[in-house]
PDB file of N, CA and C in Angstrom:
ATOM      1  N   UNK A   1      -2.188 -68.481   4.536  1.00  0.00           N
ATOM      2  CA  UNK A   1      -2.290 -69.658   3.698  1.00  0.00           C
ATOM      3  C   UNK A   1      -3.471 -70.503   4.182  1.00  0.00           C
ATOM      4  N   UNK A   2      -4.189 -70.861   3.056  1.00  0.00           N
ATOM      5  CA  UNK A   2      -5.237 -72.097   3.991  1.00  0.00           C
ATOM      6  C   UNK A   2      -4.813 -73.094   3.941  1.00  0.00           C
ATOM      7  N   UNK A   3      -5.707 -74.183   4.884  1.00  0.00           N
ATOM      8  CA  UNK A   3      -5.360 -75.676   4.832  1.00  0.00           C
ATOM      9  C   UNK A   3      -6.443 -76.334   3.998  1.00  0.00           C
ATOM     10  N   UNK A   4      -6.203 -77.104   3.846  1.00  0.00           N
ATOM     11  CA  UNK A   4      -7.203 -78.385   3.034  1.00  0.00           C
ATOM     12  C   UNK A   4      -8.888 -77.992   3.942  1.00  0.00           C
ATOM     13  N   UNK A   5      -8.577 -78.272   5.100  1.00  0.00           N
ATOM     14  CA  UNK A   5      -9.978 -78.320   5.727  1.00  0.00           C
ATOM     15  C   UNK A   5     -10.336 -76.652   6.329  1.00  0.00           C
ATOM     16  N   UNK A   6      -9.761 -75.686   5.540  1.00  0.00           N
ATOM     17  CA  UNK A   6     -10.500 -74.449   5.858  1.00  0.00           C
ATOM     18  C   UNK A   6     -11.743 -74.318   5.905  1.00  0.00           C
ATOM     19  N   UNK A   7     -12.782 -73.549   6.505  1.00  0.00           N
ATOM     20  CA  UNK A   7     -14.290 -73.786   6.347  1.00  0.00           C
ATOM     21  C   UNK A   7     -14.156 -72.621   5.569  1.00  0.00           C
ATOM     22  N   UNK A   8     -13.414 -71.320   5.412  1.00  0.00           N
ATOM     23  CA  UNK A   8     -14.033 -69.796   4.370  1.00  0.00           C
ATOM     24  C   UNK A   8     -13.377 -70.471   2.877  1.00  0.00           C
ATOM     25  N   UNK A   9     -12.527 -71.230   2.849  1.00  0.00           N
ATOM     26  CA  UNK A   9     -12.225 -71.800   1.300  1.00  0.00           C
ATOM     27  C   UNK A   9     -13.869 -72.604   0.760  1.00  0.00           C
ATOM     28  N   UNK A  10     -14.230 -73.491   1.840  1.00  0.00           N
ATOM     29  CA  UNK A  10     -15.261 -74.502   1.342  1.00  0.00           C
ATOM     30  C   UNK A  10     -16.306 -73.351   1.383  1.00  0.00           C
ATOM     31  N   UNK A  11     -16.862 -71.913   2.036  1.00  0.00           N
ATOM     32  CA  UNK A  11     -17.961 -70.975   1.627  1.00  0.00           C
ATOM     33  C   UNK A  11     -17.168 -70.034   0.633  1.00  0.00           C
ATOM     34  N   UNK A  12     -16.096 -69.861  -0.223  1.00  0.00           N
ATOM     35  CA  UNK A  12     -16.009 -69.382  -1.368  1.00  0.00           C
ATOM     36  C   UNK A  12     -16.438 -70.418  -2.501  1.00  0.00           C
ATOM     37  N   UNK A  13     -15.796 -71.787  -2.161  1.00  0.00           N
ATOM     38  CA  UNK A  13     -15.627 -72.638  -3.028  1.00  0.00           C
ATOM     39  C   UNK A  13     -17.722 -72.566  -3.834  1.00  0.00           C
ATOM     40  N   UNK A  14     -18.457 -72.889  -2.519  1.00  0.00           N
ATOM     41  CA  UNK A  14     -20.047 -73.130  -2.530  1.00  0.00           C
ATOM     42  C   UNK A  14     -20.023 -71.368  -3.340  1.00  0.00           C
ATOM     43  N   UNK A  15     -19.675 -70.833  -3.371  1.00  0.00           N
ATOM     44  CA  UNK A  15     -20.030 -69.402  -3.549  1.00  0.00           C
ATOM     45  C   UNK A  15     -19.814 -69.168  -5.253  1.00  0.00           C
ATOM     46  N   UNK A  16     -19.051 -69.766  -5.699  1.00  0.00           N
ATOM     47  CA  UNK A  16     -18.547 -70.265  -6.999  1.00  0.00           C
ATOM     48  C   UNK A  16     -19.360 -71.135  -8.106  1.00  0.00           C
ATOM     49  N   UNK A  17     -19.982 -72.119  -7.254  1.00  0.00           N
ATOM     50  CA  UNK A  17     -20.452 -73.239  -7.289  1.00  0.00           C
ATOM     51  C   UNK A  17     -22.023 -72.477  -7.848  1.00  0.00           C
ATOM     52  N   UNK A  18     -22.824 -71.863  -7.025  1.00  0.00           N
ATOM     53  CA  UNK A  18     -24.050 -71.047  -7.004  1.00  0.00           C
ATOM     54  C   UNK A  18     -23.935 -70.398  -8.265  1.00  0.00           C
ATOM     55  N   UNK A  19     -22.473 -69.479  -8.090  1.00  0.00           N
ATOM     56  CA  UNK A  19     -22.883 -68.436  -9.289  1.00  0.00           C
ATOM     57  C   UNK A  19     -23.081 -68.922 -10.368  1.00  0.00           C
ATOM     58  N   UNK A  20     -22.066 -69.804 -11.049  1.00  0.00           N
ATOM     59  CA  UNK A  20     -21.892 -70.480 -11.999  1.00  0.00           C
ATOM     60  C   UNK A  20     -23.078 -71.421 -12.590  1.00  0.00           C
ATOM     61  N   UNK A  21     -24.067 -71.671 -11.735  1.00  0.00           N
ATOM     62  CA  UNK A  21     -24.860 -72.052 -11.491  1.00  0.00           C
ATOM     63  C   UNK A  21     -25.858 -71.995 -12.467  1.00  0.00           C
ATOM     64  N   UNK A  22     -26.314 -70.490 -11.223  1.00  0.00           N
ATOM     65  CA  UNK A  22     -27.211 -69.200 -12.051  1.00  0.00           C
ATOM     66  C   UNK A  22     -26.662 -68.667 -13.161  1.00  0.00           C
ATOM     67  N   UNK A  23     -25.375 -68.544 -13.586  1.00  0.00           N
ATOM     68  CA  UNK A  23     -25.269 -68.155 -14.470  1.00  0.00           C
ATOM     69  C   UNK A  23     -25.598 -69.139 -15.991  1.00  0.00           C
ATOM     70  N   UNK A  24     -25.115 -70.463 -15.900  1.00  0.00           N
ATOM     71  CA  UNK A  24     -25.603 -71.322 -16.742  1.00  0.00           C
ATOM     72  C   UNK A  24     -27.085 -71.274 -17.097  1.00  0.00           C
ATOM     73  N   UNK A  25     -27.631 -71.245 -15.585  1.00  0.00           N
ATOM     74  CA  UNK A  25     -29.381 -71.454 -16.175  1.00  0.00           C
ATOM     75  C   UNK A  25     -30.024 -70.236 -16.761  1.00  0.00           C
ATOM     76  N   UNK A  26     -29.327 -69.315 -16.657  1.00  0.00           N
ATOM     77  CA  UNK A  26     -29.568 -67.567 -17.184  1.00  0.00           C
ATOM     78  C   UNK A  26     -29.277 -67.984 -18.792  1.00  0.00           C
ATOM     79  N   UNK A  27     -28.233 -68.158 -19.561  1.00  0.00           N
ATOM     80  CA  UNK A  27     -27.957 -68.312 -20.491  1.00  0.00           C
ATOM     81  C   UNK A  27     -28.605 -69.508 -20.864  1.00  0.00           C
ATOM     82  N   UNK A  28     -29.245 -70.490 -20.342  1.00  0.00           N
ATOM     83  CA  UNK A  28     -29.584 -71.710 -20.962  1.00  0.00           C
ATOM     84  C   UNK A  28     -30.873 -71.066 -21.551  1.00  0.00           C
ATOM     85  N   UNK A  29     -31.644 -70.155 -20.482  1.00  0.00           N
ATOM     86  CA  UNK A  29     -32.936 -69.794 -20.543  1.00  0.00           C
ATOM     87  C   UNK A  29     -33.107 -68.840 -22.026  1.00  0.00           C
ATOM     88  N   UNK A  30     -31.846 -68.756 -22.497  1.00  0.00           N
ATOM     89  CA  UNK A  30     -31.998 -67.232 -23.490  1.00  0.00           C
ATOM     90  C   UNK A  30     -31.491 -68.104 -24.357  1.00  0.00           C
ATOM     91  N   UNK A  31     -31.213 -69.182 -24.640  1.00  0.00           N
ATOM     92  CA  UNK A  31     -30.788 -69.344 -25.813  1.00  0.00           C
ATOM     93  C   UNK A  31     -32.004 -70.524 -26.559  1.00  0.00           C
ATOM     94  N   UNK A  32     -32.831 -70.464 -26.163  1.00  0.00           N
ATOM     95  CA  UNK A  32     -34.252 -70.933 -27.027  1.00  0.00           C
ATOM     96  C   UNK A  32     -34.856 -69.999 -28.254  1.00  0.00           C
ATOM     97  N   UNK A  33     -35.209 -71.228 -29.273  1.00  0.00           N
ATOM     98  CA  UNK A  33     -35.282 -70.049 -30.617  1.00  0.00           C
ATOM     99  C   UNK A  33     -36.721 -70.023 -30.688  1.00  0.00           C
ATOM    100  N   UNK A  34     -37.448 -69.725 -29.609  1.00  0.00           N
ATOM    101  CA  UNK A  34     -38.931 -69.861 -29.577  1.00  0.00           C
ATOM    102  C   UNK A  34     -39.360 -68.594 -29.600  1.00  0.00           C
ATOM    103  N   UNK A  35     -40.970 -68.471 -30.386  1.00  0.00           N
ATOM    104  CA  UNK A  35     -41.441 -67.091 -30.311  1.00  0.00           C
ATOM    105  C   UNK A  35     -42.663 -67.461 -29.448  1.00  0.00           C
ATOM    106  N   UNK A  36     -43.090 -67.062 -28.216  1.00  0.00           N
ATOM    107  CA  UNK A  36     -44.439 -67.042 -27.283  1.00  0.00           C
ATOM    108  C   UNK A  36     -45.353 -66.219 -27.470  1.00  0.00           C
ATOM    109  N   UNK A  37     -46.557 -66.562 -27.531  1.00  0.00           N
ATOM    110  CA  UNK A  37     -47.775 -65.627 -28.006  1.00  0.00           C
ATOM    111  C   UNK A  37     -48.677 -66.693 -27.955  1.00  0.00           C
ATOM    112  N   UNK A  38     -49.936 -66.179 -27.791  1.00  0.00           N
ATOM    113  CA  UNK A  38     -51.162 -66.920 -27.184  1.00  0.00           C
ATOM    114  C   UNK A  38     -51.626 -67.478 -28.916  1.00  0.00           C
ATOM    115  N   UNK A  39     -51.424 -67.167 -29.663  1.00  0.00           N
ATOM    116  CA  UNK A  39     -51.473 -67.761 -30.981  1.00  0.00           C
ATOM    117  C   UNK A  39     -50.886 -68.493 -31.756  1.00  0.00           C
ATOM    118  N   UNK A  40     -49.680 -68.413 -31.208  1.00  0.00           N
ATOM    119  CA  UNK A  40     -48.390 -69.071 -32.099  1.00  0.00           C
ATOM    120  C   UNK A  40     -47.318 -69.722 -31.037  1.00  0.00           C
ATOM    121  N   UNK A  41     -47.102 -70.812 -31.558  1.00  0.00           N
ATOM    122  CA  UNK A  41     -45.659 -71.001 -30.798  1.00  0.00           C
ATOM    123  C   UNK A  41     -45.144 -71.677 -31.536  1.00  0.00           C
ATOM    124  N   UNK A  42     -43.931 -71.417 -32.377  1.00  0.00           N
ATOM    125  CA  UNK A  42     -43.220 -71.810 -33.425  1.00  0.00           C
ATOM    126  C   UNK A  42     -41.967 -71.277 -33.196  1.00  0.00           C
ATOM    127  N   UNK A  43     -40.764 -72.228 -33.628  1.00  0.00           N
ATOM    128  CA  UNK A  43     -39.157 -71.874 -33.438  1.00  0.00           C
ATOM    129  C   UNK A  43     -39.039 -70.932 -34.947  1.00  0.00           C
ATOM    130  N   UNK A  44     -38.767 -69.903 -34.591  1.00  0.00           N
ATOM    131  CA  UNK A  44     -37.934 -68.858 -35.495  1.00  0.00           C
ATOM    132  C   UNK A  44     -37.409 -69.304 -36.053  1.00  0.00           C
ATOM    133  N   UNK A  45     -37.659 -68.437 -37.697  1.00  0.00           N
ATOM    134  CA  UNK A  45     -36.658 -69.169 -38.584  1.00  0.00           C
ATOM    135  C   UNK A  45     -37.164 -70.177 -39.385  1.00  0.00           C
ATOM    136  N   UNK A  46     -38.342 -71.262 -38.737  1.00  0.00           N
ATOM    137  CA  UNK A  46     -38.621 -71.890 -39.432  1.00  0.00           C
ATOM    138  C   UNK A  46     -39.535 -71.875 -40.174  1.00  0.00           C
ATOM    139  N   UNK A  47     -39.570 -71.665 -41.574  1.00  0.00           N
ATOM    140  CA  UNK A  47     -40.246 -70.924 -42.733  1.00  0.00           C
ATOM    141  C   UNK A  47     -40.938 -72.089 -43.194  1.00  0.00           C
ATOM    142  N   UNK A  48     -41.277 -73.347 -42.667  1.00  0.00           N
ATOM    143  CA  UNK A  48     -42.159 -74.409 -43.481  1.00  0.00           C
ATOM    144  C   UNK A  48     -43.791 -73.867 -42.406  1.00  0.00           C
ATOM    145  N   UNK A  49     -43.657 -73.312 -40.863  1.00  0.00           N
ATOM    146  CA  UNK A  49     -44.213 -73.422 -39.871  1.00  0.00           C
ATOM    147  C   UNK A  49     -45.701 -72.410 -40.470  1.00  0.00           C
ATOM    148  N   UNK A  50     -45.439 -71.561 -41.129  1.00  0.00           N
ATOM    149  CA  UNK A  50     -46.738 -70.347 -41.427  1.00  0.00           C
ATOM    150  C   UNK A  50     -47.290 -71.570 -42.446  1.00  0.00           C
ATOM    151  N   UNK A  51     -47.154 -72.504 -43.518  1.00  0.00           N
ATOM    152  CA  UNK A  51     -48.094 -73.496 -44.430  1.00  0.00           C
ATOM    153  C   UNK A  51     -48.039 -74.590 -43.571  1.00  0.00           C
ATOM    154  N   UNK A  52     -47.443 -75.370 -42.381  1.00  0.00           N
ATOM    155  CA  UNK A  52     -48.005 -76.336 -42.030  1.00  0.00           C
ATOM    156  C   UNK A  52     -49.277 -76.917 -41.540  1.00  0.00           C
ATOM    157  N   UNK A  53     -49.861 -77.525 -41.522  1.00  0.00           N
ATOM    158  CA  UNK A  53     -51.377 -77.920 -41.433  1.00  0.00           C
ATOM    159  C   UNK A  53     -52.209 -77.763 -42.578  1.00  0.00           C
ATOM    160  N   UNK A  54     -52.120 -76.623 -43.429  1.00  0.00           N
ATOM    161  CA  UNK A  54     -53.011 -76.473 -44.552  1.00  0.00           C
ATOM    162  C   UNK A  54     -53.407 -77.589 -45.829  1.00  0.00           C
TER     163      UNK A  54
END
């Protein structure tokens, strides 16, 4: 059983903490509706973006 002040509970707890972490900023990173290219950078989808400026 642990106690309150275990130190391997508080390095699972941090261990939890990390993944969850990385895992948020993994999925944050992929869910942008951007297309990258040295010519274009416009959010997908948006069909006003090929006549704007003209």
């Amino acid at each position: 059983m642990s106690t309150p002040g275990d130190p391997l509970m508080s390095v699972r707890h941090w261990h939890a903490v990390l993944l969850t972490l990385v895992v948020l900023c993994g999925l944050g990173g992929c869910s942008g509706n951007y297309k990258f290219n040295d010519n274009d950078y416009r959010p997908l989808g948006d069909p006003q973006a090929v006549n704007r400026g003209k």
